[in-house]
C-alpha atoms as a PDB file:
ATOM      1  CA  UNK A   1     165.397  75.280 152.489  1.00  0.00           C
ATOM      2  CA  UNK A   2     166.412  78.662 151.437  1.00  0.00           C
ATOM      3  CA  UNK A   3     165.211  80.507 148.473  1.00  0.00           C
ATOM      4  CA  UNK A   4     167.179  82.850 145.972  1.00  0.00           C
ATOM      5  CA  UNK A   5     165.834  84.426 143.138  1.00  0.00           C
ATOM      6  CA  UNK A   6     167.521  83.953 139.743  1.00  0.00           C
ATOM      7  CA  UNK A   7     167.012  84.089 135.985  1.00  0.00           C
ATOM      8  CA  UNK A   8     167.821  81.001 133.872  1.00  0.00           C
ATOM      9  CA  UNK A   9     169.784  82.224 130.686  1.00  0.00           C
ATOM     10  CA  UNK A  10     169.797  78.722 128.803  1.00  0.00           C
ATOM     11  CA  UNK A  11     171.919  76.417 130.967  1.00  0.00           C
ATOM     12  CA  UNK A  12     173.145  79.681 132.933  1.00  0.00           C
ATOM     13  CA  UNK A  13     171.704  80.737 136.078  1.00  0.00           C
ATOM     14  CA  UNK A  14     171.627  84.503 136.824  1.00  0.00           C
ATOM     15  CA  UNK A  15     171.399  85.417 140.532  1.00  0.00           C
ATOM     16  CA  UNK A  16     169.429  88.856 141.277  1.00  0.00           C
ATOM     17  CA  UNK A  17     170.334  88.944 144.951  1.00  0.00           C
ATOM     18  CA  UNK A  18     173.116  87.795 146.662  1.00  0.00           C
ATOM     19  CA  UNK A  19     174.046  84.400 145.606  1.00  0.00           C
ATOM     20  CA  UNK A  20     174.031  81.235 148.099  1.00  0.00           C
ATOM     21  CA  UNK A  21     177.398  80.708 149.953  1.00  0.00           C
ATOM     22  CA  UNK A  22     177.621  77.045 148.744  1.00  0.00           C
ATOM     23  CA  UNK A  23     180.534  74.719 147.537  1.00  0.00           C
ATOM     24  CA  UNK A  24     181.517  74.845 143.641  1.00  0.00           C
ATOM     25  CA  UNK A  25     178.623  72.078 143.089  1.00  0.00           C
ATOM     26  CA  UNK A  26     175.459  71.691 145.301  1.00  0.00           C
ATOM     27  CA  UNK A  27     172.253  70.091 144.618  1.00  0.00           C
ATOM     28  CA  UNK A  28     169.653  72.396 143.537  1.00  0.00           C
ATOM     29  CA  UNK A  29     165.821  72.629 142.975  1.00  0.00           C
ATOM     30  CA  UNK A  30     164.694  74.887 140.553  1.00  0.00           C
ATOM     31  CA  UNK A  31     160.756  75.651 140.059  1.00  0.00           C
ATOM     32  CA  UNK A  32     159.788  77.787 137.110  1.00  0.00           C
ATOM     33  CA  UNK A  33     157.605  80.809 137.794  1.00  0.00           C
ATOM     34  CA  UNK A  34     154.768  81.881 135.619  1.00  0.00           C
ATOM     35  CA  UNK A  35     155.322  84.693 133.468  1.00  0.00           C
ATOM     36  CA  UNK A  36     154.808  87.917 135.393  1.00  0.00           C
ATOM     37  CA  UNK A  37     151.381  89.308 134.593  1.00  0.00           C
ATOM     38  CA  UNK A  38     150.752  91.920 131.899  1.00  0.00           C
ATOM     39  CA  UNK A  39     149.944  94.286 134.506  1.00  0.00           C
ATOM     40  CA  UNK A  40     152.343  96.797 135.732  1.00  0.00           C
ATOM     41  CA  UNK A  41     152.784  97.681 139.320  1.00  0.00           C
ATOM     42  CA  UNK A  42     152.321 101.467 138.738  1.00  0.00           C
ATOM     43  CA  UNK A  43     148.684 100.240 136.778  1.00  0.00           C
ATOM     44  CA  UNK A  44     147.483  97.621 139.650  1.00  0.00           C
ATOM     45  CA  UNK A  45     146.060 100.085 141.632  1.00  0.00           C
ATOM     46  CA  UNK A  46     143.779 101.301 139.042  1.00  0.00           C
ATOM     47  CA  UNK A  47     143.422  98.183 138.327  1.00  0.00           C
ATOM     48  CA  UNK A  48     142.349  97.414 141.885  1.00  0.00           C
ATOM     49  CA  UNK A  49     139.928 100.762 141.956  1.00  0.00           C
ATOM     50  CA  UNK A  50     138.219  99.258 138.774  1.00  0.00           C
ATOM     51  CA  UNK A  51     137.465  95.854 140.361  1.00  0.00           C
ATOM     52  CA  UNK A  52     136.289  97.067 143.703  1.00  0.00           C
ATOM     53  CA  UNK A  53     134.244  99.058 141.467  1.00  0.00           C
ATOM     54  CA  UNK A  54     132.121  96.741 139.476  1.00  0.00           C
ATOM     55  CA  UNK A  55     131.695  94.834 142.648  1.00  0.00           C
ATOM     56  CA  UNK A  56     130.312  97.928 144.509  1.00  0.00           C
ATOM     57  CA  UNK A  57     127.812  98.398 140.578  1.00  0.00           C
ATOM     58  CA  UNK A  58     127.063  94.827 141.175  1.00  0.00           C
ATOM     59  CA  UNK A  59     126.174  94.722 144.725  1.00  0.00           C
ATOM     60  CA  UNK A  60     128.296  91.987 145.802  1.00  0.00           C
ATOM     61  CA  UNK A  61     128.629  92.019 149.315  1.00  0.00           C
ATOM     62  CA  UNK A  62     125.386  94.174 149.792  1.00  0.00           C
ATOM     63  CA  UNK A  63     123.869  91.152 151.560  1.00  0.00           C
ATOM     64  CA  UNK A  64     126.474  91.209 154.864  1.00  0.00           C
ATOM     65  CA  UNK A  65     125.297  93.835 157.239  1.00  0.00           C
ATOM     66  CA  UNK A  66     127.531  93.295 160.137  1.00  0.00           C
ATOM     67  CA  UNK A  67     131.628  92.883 158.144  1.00  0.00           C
ATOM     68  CA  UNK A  68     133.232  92.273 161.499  1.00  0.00           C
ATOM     69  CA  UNK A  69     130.273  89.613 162.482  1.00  0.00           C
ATOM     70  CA  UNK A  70     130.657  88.233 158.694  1.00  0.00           C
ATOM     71  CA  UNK A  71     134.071  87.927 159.133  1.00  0.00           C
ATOM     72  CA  UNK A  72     134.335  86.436 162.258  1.00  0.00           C
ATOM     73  CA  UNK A  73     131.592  83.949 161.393  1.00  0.00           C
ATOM     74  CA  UNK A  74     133.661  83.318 158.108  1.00  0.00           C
ATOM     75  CA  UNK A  75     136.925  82.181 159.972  1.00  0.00           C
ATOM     76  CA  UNK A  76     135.064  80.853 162.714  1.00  0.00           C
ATOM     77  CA  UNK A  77     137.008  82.691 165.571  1.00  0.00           C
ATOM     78  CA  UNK A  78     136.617  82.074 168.540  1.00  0.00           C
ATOM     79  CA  UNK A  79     136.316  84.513 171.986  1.00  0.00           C
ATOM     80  CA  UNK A  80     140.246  85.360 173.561  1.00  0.00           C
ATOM     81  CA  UNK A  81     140.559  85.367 177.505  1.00  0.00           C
ATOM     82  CA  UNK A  82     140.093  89.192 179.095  1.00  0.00           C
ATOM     83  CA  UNK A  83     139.380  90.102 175.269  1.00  0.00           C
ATOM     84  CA  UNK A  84     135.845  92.076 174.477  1.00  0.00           C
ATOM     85  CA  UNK A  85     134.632  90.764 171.307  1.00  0.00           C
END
């Protein structure tokens, strides 16, 4: 399944990319998105800055001591052949 990205202008479809090389009728599946968030992409990273932030004020992750050991644990990896972990 390939995906193209399009806007839906009542019962016409708008394609932003190249359109699909397809017959004059195909069979389509067409999932609405969610309305892009209010947040721009030149504000996200202050946006980000702010978040990490108030976690840093809060003390959020001030209980892991070791990241790399709290991460590992996390995703349970496990030791890779002729690999020091």
């Amino acid at each position: 399944m390939r995906r193209y990205k399009a806007v839906l202008h009542d019962n016409q479809i708008e394609w932003l990319e190249h359109p699909p090389e397809k017959p004059d009728a195909a069979h389509i599946y067409i999932t609405f998105m969610e309305e892009a968030d209010s947040v721009s992409p030149s504000n996200s990273g202050r946006l980000m800055a702010e978040i990490l932030a108030e976690l840093a004020r809060r003390g959020t992750f001030a209980e892991i001591i070791d990241p790399v050991a709290w991460q590992r644990d996390l995703r349970a990896e496990r030791a890779l052949p002729d690999r020091d972990v």
